[in-house]
C-alpha atoms as a PDB file:
ATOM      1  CA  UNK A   1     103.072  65.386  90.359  1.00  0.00           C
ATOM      2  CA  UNK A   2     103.847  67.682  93.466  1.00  0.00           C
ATOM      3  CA  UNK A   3     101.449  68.634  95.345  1.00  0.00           C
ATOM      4  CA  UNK A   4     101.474  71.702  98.186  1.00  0.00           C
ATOM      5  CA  UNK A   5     101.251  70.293 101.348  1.00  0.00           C
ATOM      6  CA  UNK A   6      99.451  72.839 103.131  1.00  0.00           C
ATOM      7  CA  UNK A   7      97.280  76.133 102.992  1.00  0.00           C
ATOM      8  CA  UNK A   8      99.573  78.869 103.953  1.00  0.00           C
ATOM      9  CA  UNK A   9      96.367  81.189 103.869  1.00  0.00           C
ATOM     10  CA  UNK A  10      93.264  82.760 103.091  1.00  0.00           C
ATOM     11  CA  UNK A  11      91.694  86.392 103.065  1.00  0.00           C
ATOM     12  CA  UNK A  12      88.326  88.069 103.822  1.00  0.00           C
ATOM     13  CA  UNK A  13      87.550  91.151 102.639  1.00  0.00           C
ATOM     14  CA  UNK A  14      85.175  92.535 105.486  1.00  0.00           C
ATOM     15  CA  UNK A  15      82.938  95.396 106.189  1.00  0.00           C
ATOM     16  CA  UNK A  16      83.299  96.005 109.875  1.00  0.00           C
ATOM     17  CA  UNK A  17      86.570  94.901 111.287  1.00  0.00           C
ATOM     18  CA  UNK A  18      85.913  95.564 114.626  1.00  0.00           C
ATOM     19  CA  UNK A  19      82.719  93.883 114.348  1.00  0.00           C
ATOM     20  CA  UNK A  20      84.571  90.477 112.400  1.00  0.00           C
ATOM     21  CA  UNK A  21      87.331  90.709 115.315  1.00  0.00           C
ATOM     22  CA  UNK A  22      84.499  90.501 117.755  1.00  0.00           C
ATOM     23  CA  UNK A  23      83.043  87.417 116.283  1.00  0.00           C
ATOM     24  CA  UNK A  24      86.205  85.670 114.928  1.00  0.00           C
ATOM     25  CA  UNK A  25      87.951  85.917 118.807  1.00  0.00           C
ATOM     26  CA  UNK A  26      84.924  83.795 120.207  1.00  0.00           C
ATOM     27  CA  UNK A  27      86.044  81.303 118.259  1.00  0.00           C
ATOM     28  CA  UNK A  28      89.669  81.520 117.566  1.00  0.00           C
ATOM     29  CA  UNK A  29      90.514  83.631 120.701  1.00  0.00           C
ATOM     30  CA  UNK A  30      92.826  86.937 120.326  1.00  0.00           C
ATOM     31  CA  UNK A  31      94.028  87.316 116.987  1.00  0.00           C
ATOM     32  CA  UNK A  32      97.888  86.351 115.979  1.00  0.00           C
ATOM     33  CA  UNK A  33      98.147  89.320 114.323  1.00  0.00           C
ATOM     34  CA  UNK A  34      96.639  93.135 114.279  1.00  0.00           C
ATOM     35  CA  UNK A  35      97.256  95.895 112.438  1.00  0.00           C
ATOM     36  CA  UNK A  36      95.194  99.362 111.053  1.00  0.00           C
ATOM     37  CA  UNK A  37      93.230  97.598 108.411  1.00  0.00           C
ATOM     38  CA  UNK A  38      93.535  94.043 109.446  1.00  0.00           C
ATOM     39  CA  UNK A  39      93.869  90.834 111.787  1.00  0.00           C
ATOM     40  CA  UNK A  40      95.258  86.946 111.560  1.00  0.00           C
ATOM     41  CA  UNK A  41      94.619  84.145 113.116  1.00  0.00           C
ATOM     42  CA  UNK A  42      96.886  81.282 112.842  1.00  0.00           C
ATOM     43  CA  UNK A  43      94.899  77.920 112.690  1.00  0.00           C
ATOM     44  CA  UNK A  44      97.639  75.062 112.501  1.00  0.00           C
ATOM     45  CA  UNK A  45      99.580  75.839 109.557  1.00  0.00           C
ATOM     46  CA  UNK A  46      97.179  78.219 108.241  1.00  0.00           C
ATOM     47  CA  UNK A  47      96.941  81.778 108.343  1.00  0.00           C
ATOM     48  CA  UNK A  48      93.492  83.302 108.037  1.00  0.00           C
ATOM     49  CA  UNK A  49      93.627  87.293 107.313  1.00  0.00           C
ATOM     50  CA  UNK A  50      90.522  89.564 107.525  1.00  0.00           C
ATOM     51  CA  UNK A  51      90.900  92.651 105.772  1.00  0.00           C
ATOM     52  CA  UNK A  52      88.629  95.779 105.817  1.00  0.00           C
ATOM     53  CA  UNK A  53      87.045  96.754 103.023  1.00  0.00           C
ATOM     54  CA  UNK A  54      88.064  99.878 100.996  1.00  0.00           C
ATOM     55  CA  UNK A  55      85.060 100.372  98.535  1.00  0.00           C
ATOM     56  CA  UNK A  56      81.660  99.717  99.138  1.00  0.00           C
ATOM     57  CA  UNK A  57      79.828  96.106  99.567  1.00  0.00           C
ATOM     58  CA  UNK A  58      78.700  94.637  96.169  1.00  0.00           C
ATOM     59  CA  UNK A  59      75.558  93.417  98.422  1.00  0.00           C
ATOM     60  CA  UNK A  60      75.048  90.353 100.942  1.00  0.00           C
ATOM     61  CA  UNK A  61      77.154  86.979 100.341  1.00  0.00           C
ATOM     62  CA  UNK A  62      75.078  84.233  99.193  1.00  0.00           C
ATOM     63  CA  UNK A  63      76.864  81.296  99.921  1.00  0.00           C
ATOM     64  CA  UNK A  64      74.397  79.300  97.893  1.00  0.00           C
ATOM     65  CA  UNK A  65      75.612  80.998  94.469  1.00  0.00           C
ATOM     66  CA  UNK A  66      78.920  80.670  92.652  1.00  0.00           C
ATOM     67  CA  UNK A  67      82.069  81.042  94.703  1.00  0.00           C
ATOM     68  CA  UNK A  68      82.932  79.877  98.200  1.00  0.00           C
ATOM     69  CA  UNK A  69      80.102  77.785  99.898  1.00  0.00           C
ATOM     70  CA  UNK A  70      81.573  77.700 103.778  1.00  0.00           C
ATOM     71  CA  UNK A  71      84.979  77.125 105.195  1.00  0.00           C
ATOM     72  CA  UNK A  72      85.500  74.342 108.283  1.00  0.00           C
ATOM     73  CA  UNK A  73      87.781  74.246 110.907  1.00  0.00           C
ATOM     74  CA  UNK A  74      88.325  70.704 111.950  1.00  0.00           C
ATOM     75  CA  UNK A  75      88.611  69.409 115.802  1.00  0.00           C
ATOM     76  CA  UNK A  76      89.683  66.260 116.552  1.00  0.00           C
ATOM     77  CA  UNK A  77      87.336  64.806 119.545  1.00  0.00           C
ATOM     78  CA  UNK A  78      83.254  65.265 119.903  1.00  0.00           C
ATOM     79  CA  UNK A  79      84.873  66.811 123.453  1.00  0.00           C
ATOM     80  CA  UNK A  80      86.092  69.672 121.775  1.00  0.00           C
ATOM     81  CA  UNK A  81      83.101  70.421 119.307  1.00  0.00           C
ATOM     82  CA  UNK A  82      81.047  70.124 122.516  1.00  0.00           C
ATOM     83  CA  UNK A  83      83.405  72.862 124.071  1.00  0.00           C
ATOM     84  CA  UNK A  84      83.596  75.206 121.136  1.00  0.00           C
ATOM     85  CA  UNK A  85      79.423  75.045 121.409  1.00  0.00           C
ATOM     86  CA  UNK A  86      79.278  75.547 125.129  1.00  0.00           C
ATOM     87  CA  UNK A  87      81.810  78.586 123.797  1.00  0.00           C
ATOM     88  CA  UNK A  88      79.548  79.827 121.184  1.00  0.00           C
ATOM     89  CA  UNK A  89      76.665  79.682 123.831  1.00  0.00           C
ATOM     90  CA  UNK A  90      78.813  81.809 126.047  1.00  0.00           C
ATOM     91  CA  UNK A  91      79.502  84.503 123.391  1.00  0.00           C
ATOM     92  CA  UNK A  92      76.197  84.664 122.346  1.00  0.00           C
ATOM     93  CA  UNK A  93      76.649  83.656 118.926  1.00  0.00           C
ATOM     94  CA  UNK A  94      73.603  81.994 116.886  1.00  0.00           C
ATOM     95  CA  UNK A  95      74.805  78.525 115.548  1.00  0.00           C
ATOM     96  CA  UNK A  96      73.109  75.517 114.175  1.00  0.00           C
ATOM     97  CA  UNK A  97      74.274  73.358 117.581  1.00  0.00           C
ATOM     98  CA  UNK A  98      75.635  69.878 117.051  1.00  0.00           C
ATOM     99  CA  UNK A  99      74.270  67.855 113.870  1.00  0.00           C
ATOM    100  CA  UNK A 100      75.375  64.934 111.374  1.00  0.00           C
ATOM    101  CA  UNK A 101      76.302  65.588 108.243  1.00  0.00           C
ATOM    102  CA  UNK A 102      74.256  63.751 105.591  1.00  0.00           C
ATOM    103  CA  UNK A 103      76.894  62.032 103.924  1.00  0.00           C
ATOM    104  CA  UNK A 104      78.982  59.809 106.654  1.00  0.00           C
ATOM    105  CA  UNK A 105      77.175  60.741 109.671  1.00  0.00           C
ATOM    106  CA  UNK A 106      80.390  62.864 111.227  1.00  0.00           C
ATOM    107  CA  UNK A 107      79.442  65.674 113.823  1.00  0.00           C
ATOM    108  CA  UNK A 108      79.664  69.321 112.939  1.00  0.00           C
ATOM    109  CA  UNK A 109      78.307  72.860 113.888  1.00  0.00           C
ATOM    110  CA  UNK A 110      78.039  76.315 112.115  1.00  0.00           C
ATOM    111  CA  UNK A 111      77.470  79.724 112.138  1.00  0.00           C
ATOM    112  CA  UNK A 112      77.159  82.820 110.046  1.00  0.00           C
ATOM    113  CA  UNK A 113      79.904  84.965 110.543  1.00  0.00           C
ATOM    114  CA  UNK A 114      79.036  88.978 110.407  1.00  0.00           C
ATOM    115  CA  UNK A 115      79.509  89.445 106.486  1.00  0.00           C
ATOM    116  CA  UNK A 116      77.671  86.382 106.382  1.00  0.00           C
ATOM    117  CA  UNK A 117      79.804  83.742 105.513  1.00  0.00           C
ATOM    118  CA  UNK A 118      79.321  80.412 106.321  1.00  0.00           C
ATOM    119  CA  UNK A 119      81.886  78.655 109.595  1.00  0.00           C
ATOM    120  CA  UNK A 120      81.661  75.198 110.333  1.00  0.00           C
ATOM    121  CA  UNK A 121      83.211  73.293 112.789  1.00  0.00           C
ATOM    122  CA  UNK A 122      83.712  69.536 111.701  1.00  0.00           C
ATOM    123  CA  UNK A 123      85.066  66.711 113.750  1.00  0.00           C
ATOM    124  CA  UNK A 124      87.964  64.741 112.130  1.00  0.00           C
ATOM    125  CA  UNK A 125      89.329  62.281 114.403  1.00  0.00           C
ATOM    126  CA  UNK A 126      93.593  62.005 114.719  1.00  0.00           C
END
């Protein structure tokens, strides 16, 4: 069987863009990418696209019910998830600060982004 060997990339529909830029450049820094309607970031091979929304909101994202639970962007030292929460700090963003996950013990953080979606930061050593 092949398999891919990467995700080229993922989209957000969004409801402010100006507000998701805002929140999304405190942790990923300027975006890659801007036009009218939307922005990339480029995280390793991966291409993350927020688009705005043309219609209106179907209501608030639950990420406890069916569909996508939380996405993670992986670091590679406790260094630099101790950095990207001094960062978050800095920004003002509300996040969960440093914890262990249940399940091996690895460090992580997250946050709710503006359309409320689910970010975590986990720590994956080289």
């Amino acid at each position: 069987m092949t398999r891919p060997q990467f995700v080229d990339h993922l989209v957000w529909r969004v409801r402010d863009l100006s507000q998701t830029e805002k929140f999304y450049a405190a942790l990923l820094g300027t975006p890659d990418h801007r036009a009218k309607d939307s922005i990339m970031y480029q995280v390793g091979d991966t291409r993350l696209f927020f688009t705005r929304c043309q219609g209106q909101a179907s209501g608030t994202y639950d990420k406890e019910k069916v569909g996508l639970n939380h996405f993670a962007l992986g670091v590679r030292t406790q260094e630099d998830l101790t950095k990207i929460e001094t960062q978050l700090d800095a920004a003002g963003i509300a996040h969960s600060g440093i914890k262990l996950d249940s399940y091996g013990g690895t460090p992580f953080l997250w946050m709710d982004d503006p359309d409320g979606l689910r970010v975590e930061f986990y720590l994956r050593p080289g």
